[in-house]
PDB file of N, CA and C in Angstrom:
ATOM      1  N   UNK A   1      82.367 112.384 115.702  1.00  0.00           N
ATOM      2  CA  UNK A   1      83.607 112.745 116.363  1.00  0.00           C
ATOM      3  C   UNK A   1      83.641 114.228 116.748  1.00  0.00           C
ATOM      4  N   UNK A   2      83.313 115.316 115.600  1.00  0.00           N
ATOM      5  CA  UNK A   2      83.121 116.294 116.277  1.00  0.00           C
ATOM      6  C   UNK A   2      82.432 116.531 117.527  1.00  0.00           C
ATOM      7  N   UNK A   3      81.100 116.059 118.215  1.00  0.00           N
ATOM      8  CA  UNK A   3      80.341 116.167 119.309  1.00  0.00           C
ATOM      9  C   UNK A   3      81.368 115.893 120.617  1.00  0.00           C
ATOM     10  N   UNK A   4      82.429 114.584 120.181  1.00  0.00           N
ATOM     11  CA  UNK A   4      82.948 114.419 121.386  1.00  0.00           C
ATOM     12  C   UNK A   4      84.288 115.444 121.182  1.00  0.00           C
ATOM     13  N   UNK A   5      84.640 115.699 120.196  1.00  0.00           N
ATOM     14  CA  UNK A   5      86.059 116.744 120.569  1.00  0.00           C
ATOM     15  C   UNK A   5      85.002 118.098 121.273  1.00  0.00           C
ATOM     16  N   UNK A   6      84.254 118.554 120.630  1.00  0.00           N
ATOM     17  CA  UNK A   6      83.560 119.718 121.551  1.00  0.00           C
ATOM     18  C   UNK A   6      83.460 119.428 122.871  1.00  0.00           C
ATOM     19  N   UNK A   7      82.603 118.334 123.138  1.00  0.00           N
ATOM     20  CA  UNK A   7      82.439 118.206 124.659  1.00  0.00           C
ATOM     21  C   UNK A   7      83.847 118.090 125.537  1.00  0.00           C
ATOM     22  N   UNK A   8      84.771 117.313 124.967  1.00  0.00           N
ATOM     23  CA  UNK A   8      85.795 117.473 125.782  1.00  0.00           C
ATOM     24  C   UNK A   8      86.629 118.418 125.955  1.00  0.00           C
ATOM     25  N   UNK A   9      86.525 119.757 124.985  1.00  0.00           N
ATOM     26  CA  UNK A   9      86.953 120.881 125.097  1.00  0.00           C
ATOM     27  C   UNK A   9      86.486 121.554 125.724  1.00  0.00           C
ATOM     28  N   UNK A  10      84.984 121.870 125.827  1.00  0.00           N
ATOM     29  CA  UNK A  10      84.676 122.189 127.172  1.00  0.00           C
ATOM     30  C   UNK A  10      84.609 121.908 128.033  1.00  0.00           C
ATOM     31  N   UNK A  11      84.948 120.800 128.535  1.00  0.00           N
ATOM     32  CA  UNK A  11      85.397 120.114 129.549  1.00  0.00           C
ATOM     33  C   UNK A  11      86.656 120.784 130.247  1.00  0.00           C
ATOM     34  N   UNK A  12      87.388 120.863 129.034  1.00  0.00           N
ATOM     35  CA  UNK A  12      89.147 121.406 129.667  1.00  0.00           C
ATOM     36  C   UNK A  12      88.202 122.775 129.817  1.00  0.00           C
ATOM     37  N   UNK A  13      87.766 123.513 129.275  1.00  0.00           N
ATOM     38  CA  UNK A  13      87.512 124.969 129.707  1.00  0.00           C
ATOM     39  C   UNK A  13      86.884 124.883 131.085  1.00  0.00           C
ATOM     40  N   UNK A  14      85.556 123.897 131.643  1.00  0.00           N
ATOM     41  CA  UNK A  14      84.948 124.126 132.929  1.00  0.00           C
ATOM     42  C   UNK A  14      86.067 123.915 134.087  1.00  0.00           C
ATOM     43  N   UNK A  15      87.430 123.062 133.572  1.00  0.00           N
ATOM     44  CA  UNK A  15      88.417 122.425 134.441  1.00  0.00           C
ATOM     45  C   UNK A  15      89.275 123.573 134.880  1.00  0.00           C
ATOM     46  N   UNK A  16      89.305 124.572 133.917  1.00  0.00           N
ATOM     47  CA  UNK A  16      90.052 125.666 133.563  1.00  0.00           C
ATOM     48  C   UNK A  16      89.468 126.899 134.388  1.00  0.00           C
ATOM     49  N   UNK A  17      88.510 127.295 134.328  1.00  0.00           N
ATOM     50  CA  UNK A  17      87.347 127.539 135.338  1.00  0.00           C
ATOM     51  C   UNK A  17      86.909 127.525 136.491  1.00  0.00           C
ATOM     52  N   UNK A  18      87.216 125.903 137.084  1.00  0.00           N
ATOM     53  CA  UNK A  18      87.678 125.822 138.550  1.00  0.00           C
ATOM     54  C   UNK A  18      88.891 126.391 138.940  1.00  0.00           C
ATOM     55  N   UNK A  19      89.685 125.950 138.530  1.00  0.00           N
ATOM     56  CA  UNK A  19      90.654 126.302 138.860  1.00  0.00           C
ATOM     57  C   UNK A  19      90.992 128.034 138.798  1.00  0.00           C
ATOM     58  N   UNK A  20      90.528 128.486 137.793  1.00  0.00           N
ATOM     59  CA  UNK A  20      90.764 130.298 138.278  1.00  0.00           C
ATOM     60  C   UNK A  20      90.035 130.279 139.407  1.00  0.00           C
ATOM     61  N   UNK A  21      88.352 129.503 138.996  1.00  0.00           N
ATOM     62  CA  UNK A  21      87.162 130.292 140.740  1.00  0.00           C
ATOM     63  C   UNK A  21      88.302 129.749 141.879  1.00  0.00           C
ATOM     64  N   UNK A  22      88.721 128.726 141.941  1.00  0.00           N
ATOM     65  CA  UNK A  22      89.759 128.671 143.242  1.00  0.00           C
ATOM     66  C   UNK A  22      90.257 129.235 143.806  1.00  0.00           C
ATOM     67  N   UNK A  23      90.998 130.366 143.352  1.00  0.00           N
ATOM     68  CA  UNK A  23      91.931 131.238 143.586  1.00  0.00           C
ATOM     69  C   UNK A  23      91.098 132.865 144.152  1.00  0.00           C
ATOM     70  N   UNK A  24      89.669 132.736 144.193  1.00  0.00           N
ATOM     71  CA  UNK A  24      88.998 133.853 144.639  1.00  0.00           C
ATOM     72  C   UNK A  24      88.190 133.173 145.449  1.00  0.00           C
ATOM     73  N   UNK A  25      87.785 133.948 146.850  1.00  0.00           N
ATOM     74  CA  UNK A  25      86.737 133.010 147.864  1.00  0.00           C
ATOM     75  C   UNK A  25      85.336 133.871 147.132  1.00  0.00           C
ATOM     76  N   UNK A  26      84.633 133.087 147.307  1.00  0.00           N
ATOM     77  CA  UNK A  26      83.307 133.753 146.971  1.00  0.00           C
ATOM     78  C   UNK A  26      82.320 133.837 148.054  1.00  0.00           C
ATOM     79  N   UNK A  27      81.425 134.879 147.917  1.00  0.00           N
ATOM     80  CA  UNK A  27      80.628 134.699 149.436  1.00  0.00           C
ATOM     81  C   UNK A  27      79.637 134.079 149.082  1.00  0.00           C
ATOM     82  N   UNK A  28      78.768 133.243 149.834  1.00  0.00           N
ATOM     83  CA  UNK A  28      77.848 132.785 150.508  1.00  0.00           C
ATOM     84  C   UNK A  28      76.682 133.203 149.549  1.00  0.00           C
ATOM     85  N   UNK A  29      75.829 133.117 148.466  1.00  0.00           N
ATOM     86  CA  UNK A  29      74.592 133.311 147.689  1.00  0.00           C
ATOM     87  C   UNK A  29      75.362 134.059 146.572  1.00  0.00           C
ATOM     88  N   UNK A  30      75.982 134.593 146.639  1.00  0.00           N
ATOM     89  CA  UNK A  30      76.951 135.474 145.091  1.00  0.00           C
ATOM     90  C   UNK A  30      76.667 134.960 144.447  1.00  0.00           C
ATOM     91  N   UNK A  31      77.033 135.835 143.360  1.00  0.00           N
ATOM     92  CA  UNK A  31      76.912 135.073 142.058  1.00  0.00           C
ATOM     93  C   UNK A  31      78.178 134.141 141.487  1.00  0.00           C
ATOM     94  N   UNK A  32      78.934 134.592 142.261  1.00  0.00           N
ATOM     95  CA  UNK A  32      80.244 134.129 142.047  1.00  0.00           C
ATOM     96  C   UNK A  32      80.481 132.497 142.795  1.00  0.00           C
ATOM     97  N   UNK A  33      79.900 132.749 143.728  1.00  0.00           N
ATOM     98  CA  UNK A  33      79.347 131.148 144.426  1.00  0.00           C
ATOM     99  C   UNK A  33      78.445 130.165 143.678  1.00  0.00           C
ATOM    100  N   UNK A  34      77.517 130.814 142.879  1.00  0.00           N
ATOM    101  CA  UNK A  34      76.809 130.079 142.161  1.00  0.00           C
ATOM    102  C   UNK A  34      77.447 129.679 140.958  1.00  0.00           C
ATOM    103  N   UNK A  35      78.098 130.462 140.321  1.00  0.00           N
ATOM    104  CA  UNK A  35      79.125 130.088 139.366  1.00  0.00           C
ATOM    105  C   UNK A  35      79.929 128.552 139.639  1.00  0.00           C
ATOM    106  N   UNK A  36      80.560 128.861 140.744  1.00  0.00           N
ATOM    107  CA  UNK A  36      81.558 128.436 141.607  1.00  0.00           C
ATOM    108  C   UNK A  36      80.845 126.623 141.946  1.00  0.00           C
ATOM    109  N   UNK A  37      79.811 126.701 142.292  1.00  0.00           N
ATOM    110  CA  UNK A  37      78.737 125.226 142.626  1.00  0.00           C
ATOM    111  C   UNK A  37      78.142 124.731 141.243  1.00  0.00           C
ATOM    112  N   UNK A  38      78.203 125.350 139.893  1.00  0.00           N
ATOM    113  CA  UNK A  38      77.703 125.209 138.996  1.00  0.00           C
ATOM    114  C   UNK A  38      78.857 124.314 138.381  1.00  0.00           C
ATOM    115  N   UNK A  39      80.398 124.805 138.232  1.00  0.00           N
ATOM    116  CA  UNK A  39      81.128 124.449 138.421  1.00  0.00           C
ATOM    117  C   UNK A  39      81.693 123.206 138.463  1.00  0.00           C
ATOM    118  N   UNK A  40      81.752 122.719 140.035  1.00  0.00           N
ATOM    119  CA  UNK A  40      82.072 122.292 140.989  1.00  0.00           C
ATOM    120  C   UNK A  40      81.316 120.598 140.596  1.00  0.00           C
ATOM    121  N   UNK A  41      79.762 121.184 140.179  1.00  0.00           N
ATOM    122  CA  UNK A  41      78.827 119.648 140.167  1.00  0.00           C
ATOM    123  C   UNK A  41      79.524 119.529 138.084  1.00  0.00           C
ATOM    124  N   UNK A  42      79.547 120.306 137.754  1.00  0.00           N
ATOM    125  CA  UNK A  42      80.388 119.942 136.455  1.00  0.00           C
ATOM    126  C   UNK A  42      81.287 118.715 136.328  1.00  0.00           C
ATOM    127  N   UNK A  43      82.113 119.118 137.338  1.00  0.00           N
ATOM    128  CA  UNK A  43      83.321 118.504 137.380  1.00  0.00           C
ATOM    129  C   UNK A  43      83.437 117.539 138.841  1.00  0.00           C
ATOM    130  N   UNK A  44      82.723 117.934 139.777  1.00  0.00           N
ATOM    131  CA  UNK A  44      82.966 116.391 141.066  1.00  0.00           C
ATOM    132  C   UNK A  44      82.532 114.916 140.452  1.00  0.00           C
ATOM    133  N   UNK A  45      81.888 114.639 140.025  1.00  0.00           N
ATOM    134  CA  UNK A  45      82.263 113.378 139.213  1.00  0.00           C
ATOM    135  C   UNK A  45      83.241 112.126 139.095  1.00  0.00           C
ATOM    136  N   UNK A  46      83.871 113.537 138.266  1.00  0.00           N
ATOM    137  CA  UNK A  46      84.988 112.698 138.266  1.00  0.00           C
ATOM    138  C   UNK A  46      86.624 113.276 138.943  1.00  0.00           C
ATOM    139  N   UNK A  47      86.126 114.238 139.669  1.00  0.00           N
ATOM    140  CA  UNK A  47      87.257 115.197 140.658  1.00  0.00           C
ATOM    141  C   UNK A  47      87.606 114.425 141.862  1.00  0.00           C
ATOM    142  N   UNK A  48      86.167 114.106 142.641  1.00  0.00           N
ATOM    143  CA  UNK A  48      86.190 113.394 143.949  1.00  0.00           C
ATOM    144  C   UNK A  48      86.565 112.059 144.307  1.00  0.00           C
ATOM    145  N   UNK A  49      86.444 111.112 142.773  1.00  0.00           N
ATOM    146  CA  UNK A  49      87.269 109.758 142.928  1.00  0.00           C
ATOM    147  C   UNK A  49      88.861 110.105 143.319  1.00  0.00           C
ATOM    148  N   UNK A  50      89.426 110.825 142.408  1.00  0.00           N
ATOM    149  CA  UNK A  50      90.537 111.036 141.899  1.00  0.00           C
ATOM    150  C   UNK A  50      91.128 111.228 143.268  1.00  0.00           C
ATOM    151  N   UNK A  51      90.591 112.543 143.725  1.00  0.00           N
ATOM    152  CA  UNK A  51      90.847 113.096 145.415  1.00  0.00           C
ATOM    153  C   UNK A  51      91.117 112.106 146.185  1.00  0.00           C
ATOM    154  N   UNK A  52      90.418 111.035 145.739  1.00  0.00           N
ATOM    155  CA  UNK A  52      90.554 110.132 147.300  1.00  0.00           C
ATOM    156  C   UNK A  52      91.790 109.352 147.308  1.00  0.00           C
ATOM    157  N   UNK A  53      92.414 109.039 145.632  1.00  0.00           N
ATOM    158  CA  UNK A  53      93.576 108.294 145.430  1.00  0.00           C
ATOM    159  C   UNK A  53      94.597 109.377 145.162  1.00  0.00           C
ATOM    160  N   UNK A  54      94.427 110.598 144.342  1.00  0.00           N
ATOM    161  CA  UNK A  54      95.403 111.204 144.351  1.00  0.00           C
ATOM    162  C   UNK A  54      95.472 112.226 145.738  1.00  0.00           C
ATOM    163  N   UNK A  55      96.865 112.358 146.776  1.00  0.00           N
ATOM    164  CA  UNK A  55      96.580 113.063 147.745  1.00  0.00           C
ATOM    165  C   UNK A  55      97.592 114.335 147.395  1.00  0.00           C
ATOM    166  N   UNK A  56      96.903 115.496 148.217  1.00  0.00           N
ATOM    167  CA  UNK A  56      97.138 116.743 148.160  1.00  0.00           C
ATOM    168  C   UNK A  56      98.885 117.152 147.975  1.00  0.00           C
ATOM    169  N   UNK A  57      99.874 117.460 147.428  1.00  0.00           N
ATOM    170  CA  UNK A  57     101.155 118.089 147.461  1.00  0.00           C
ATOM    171  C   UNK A  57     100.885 119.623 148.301  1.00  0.00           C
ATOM    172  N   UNK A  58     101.240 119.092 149.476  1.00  0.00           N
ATOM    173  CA  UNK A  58     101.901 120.160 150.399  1.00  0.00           C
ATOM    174  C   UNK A  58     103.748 120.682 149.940  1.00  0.00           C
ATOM    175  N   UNK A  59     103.072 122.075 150.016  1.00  0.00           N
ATOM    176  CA  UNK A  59     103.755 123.053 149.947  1.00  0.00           C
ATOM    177  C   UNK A  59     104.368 123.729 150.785  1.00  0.00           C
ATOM    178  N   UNK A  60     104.837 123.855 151.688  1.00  0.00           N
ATOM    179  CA  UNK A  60     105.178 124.574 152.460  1.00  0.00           C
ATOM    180  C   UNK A  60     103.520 124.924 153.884  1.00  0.00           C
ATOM    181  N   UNK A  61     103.110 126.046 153.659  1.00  0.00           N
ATOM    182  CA  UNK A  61     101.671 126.111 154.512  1.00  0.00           C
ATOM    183  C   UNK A  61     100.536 125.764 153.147  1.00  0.00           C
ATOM    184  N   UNK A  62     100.543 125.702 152.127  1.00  0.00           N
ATOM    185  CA  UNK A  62     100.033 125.774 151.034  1.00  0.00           C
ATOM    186  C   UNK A  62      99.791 124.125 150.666  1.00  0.00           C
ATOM    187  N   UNK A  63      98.442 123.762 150.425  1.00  0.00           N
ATOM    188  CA  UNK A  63      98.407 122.351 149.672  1.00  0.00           C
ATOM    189  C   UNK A  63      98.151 122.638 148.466  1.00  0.00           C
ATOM    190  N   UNK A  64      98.786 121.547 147.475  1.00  0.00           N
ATOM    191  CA  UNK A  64      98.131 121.795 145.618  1.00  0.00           C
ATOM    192  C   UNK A  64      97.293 120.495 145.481  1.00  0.00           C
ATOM    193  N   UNK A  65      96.108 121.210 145.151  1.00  0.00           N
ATOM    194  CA  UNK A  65      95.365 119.692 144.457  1.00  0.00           C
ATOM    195  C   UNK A  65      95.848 119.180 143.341  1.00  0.00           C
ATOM    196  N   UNK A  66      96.515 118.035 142.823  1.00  0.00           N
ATOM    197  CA  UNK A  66      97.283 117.748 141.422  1.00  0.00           C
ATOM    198  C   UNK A  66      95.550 117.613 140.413  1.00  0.00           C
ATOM    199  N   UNK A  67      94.745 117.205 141.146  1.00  0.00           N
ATOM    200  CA  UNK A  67      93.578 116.272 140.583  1.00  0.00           C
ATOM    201  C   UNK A  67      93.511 117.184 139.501  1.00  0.00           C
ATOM    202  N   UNK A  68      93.449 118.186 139.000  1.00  0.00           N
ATOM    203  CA  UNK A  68      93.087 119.145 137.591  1.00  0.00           C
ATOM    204  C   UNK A  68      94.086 118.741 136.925  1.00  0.00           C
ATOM    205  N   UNK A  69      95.288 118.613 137.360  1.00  0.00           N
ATOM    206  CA  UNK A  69      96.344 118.362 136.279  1.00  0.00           C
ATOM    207  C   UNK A  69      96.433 117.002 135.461  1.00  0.00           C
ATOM    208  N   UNK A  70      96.251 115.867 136.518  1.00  0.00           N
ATOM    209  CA  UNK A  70      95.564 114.463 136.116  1.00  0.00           C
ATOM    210  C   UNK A  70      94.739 114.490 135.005  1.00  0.00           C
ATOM    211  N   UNK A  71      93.709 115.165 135.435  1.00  0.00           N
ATOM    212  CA  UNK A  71      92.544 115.253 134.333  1.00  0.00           C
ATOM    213  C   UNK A  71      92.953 115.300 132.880  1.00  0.00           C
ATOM    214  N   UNK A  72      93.401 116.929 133.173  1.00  0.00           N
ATOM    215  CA  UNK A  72      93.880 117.725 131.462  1.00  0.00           C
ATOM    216  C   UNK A  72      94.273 116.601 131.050  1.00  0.00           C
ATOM    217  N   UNK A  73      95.202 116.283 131.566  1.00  0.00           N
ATOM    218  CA  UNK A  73      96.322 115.089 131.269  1.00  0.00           C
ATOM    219  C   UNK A  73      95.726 114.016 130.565  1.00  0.00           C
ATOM    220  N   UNK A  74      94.644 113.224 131.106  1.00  0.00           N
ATOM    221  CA  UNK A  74      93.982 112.246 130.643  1.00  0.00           C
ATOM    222  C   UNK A  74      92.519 112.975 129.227  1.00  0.00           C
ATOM    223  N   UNK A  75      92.070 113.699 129.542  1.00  0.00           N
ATOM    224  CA  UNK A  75      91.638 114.713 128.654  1.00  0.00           C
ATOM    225  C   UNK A  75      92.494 114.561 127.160  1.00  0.00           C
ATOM    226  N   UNK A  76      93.661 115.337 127.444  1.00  0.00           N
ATOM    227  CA  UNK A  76      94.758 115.705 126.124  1.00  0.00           C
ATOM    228  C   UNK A  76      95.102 114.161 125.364  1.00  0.00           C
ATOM    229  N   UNK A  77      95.641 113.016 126.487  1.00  0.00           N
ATOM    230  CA  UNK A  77      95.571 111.578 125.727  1.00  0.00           C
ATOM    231  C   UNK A  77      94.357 111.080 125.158  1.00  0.00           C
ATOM    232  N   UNK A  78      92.889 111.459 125.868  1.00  0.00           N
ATOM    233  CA  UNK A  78      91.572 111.180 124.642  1.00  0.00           C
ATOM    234  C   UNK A  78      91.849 111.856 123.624  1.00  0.00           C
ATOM    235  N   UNK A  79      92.041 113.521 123.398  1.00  0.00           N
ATOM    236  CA  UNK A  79      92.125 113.818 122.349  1.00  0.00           C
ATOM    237  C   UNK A  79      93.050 113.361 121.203  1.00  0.00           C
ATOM    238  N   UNK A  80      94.058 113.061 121.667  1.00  0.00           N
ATOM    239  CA  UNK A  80      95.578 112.975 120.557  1.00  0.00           C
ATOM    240  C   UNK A  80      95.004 111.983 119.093  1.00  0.00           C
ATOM    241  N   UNK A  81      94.215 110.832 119.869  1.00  0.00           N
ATOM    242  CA  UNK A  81      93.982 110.052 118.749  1.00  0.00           C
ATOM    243  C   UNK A  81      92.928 110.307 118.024  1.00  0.00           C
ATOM    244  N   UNK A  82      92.412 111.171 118.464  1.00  0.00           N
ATOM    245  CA  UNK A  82      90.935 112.049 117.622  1.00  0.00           C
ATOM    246  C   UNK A  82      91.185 113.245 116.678  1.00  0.00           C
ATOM    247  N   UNK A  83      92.210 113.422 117.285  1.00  0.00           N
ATOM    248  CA  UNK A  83      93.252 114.646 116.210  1.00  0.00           C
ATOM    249  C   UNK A  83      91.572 115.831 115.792  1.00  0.00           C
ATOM    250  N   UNK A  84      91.435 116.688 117.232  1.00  0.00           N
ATOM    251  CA  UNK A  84      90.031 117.279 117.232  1.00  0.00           C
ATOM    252  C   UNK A  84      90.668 118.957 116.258  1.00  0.00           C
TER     253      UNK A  84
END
């Protein structure tokens, strides 16, 4: 049980992760791009199903992807009964 509360904690951290790299553009070979694609294949998996059923909340000119929040969400209900 410990192996899987770890893994899914870092899980919420790589989720946690996208979501800050989001909020900065990165250029093109950076390191911050590579971060950013390192990332990205972490978590598309199981990001890009989600995307296709959950759709974007427009904001005003602004869209929010909910899909991170879903996750945690489903994340935090694996954990509860593992009491990590």
């Amino acid at each position: 049980m410990d192996i899987l509360c770890g893994a899914l904690q870092l899980f919420v951290l790589v989720i946690f992760a996208r979501i800050v790299l989001s909020w900065f553009p990165a250029e093109p070979g950076g390191a911050l791009a590579t971060v950013n694609r390192l990332v990205a294949q972490a978590t598309d998996w199981l990001f890009v199903p989600l995307q296709r059923i959950i759709p974007p909340l427009r904001m005003g000119a602004m869209m929010l992807d909910l899909t991170p929040i879903v996750v945690l969400l489903g994340v935090q209900l694996l954990l509860m009964p593992i009491v990590c």
